[in-house]
Protein backbone atom coordinates (compact mmCIF):
# COMPACT_ATOMS: atom_id res chain seq x y z
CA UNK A 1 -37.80 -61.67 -58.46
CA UNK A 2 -35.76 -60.98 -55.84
CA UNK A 3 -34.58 -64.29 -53.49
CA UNK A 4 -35.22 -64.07 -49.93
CA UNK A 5 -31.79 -64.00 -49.50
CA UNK A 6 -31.15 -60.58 -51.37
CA UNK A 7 -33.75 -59.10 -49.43
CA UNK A 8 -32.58 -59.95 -46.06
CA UNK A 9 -29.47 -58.39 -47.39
CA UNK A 10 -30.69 -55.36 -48.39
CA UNK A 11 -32.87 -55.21 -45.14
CA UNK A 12 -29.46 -55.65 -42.93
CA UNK A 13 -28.06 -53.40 -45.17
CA UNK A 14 -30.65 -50.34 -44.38
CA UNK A 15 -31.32 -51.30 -40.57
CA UNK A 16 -27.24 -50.49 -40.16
CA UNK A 17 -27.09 -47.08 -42.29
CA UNK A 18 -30.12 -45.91 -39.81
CA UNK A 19 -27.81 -47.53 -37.15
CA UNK A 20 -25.09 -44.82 -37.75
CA UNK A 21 -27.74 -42.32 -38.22
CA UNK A 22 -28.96 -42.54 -35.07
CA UNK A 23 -24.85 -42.93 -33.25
CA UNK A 24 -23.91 -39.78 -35.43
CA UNK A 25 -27.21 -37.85 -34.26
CA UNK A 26 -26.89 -38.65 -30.81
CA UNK A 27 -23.29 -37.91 -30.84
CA UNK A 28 -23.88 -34.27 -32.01
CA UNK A 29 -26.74 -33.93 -29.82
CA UNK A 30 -24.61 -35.10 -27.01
CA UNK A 31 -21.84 -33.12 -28.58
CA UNK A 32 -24.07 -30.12 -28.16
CA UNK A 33 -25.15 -30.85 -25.15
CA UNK A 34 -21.65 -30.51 -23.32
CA UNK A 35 -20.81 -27.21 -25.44
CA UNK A 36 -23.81 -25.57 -23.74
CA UNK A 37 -23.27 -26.95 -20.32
CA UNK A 38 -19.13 -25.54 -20.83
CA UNK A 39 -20.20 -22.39 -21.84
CA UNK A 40 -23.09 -21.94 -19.24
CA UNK A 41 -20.42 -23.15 -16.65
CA UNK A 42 -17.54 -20.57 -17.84
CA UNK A 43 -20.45 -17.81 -17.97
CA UNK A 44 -21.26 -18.48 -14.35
CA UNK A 45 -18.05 -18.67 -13.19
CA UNK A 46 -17.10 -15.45 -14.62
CA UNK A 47 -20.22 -13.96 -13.59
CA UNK A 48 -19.88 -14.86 -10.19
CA UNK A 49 -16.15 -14.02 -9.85
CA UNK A 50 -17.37 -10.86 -11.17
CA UNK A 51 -19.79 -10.06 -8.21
CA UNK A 52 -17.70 -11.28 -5.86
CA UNK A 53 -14.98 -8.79 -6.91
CA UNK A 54 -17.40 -6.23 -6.99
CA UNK A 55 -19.15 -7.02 -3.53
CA UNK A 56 -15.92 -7.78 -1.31
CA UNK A 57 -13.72 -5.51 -2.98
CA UNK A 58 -11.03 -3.90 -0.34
CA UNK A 59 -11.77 -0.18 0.53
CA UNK A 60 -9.20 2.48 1.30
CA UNK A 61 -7.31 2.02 4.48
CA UNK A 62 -7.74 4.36 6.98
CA UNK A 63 -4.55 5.87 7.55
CA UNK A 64 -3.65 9.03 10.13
CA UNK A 65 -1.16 10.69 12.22
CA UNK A 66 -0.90 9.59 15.62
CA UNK A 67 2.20 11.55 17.61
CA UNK A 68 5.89 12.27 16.64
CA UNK A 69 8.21 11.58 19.27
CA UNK A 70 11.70 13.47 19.43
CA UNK A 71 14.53 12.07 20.11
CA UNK A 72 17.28 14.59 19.29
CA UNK A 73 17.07 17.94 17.86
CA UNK A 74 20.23 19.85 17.65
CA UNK A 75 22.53 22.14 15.48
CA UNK A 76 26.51 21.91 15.19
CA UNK A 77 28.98 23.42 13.32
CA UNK A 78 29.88 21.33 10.06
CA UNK A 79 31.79 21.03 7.09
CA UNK A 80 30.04 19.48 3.72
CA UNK A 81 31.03 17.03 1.11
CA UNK A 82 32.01 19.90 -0.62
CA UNK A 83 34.25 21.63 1.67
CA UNK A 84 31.80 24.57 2.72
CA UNK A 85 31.59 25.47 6.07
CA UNK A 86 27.87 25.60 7.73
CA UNK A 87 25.50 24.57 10.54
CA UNK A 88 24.05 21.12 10.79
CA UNK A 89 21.08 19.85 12.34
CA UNK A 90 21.11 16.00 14.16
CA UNK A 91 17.50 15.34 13.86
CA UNK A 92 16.33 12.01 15.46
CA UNK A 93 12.34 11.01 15.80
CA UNK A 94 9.76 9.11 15.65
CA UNK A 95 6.67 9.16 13.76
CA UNK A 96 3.93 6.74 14.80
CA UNK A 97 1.21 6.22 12.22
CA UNK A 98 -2.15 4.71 12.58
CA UNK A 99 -3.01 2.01 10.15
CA UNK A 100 -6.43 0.00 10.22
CA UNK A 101 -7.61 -2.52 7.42
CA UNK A 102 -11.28 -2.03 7.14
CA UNK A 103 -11.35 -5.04 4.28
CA UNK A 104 -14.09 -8.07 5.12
CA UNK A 105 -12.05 -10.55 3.34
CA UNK A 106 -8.35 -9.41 2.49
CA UNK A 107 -5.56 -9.06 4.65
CA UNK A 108 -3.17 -5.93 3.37
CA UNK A 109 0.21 -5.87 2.23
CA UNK A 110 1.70 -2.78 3.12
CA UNK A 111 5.19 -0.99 1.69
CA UNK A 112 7.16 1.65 0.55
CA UNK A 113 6.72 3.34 3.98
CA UNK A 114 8.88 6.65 4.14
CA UNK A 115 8.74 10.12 5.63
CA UNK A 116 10.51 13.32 5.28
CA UNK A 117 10.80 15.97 7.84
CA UNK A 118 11.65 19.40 6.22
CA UNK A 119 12.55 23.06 7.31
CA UNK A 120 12.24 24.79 3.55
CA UNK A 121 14.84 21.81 3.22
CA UNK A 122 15.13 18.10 4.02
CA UNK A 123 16.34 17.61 7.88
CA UNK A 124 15.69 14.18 8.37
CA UNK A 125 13.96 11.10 6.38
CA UNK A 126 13.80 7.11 6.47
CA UNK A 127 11.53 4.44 5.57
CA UNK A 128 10.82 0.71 6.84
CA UNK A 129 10.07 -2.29 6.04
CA UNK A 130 7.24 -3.63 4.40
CA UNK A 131 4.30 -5.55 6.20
CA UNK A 132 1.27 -7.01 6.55
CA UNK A 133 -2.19 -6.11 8.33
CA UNK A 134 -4.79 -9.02 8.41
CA UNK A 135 -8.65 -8.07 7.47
CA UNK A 136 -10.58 -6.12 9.80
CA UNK A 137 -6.89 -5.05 12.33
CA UNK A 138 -5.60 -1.76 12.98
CA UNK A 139 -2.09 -1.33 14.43
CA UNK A 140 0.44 1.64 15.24
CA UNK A 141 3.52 1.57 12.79
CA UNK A 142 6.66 3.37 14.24
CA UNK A 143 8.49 5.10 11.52
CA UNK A 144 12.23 6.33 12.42
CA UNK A 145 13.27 9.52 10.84
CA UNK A 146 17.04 10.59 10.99
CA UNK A 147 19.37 13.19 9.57
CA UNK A 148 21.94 10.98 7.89
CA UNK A 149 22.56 12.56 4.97
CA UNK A 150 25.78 11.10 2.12
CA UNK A 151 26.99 8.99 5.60
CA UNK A 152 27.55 12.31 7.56
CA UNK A 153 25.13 12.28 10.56
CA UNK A 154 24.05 16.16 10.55
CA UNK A 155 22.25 17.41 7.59
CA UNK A 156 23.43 20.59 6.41
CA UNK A 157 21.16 23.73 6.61
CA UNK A 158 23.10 26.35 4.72
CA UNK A 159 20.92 29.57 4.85
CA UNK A 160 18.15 28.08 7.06
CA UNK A 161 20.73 28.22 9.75
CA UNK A 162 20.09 32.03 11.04
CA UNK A 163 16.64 31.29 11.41
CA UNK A 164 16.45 28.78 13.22
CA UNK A 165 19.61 29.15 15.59
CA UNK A 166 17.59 32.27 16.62
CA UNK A 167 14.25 30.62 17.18
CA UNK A 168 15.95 27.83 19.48
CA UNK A 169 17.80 30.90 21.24
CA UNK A 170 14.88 32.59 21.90
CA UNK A 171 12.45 29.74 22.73
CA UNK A 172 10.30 30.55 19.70
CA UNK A 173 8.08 27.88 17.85
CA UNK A 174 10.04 25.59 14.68
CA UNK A 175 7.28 25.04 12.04
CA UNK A 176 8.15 21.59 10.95
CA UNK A 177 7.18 20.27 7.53
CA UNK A 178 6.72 15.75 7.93
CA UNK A 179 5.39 14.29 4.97
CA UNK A 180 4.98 10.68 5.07
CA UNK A 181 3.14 7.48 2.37
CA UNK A 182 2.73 4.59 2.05
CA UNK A 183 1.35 1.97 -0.54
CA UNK A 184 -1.54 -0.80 0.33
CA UNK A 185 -1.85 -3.99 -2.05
CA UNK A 186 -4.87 -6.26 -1.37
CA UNK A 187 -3.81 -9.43 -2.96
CA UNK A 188 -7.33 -11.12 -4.59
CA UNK A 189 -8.19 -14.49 -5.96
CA UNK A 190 -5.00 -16.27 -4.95
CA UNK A 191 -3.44 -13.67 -6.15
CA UNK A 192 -5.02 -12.97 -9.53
CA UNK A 193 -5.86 -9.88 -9.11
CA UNK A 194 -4.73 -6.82 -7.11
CA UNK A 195 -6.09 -3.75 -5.89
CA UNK A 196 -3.65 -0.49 -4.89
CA UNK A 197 -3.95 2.69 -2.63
CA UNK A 198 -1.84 4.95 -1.91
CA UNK A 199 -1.91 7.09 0.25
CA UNK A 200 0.33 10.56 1.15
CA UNK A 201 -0.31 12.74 4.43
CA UNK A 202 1.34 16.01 5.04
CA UNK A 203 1.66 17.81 8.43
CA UNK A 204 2.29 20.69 10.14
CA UNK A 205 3.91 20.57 13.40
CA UNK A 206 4.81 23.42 15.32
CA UNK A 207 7.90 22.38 18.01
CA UNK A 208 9.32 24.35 20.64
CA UNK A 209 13.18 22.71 20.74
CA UNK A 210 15.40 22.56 23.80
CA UNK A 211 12.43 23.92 26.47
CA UNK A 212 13.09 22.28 30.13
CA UNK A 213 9.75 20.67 29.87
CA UNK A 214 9.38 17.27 27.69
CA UNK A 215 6.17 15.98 26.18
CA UNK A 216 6.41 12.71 25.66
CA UNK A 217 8.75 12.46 28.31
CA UNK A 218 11.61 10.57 25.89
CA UNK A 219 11.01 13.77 23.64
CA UNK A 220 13.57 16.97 23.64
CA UNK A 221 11.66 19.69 23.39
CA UNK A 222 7.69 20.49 23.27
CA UNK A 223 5.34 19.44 20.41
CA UNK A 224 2.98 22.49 20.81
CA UNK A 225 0.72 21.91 17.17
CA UNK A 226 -0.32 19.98 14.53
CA UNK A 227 -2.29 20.03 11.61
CA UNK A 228 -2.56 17.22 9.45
CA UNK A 229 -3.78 16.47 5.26
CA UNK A 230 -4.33 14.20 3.20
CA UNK A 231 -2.41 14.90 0.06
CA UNK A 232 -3.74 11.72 -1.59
């Protein structure tokens, strides 16, 4: 027969294996336990950043063509890079676009501003700096167009010269090409994420150079039409 002290033994012996049964099965239930709460956590995070990106997400600026102010509009006598003689056009102005940030949440980083001012070629262009437009603000942005063209400050117009050497003479209407962009970033999530428009309009403006009567009253010459699209 076993002694009494062989049993206790024995008895210790099985009371401490269930011991470390029970540690080890609340450790993997506790073990479990945390898994499930991480993944729950890191499903509702994502799920909420989700629908929050979704919700607030920025919308399309509203961007449009306000006036174009001119400054100087005249033709000269010029000699190109190249050596060939022809007529040049000093083209100075000011285009003033309308920008408003219709975003809840985000402000707007706006760049890459430029325009182009054309008659069947390039007369003047230019771009600015870059800038921002806090949620919910509109404001005006003055964009300076000028003829500069290779350093020289009149922009050669070759064959376009006749024509319009003989509208100016005779008071006629210049149809005026201006094409102008621009690019809006919406910085989200500290940055995490972005969202892009761009955004392209092209006008039509119909200018009467050199007339005695100035509208705006900085302006040579009369701004008589305008027709403006969004290209994209």
């Amino acid at each position: 027969m076993e002694s009494d002290g062989e049993m206790s033994a024995l008895l210790s012996e099985h009371r401490s294996v269930s011991n470390e049964h029970e540690v080890e099965d609340f450790r993997t239930v506790c073990t479990r336990v945390v898994y499930t709460i991480a993944a729950l956590t890191v499903f509702l995070v994502v799920l909420s950043t989700a629908m929050y990106v979704i919700y607030f997400q920025p919308r399309a600026p509203f961007v449009e063509f306000q006036s174009i102010d001119v400054k100087e509009f005249s033709i000269s006598p010029m000699v190109d890079r190249t050596g060939v003689p022809t007529q040049g056009i000093l083209a100075d102005v000011v285009v003033n676009i309308v920008f408003y940030n219709p975003s809840i949440v985000y402000g707007a980083n706006v760049r890459e501003v430029m325009g182009y001012l054309s008659i069947g070629r390039t007369i003047a262009h230019g771009m600015r700096d870059d800038f921002t437009v806090p949620k919910q603000w509109g404001r005006v942005i003055p964009l300076e167009l000028h003829s500069t063209t290779n350093g020289d400050l009149l922009a050669p117009l070759y064959g376009a010269a006749p024509l319009l050497l003989g509208q100016m003479n005779e008071g006629g209407i210049v149809d005026l090409s201006l094409q102008f962009q621009l690019k809006s970033e919406y910085p989200m999530l500290f940055g995490l994420l972005r969202k892009e428009y761009e955004t392209i309009i092209s006008c039509d403006i119909g200018f009467v150079p050199g007339s005695s009567k100035r509208v705006p009253a900085d302006s040579v010459g009369v701004v008589l039409s305008r027709s403006c699209v969004s290209v994209q």
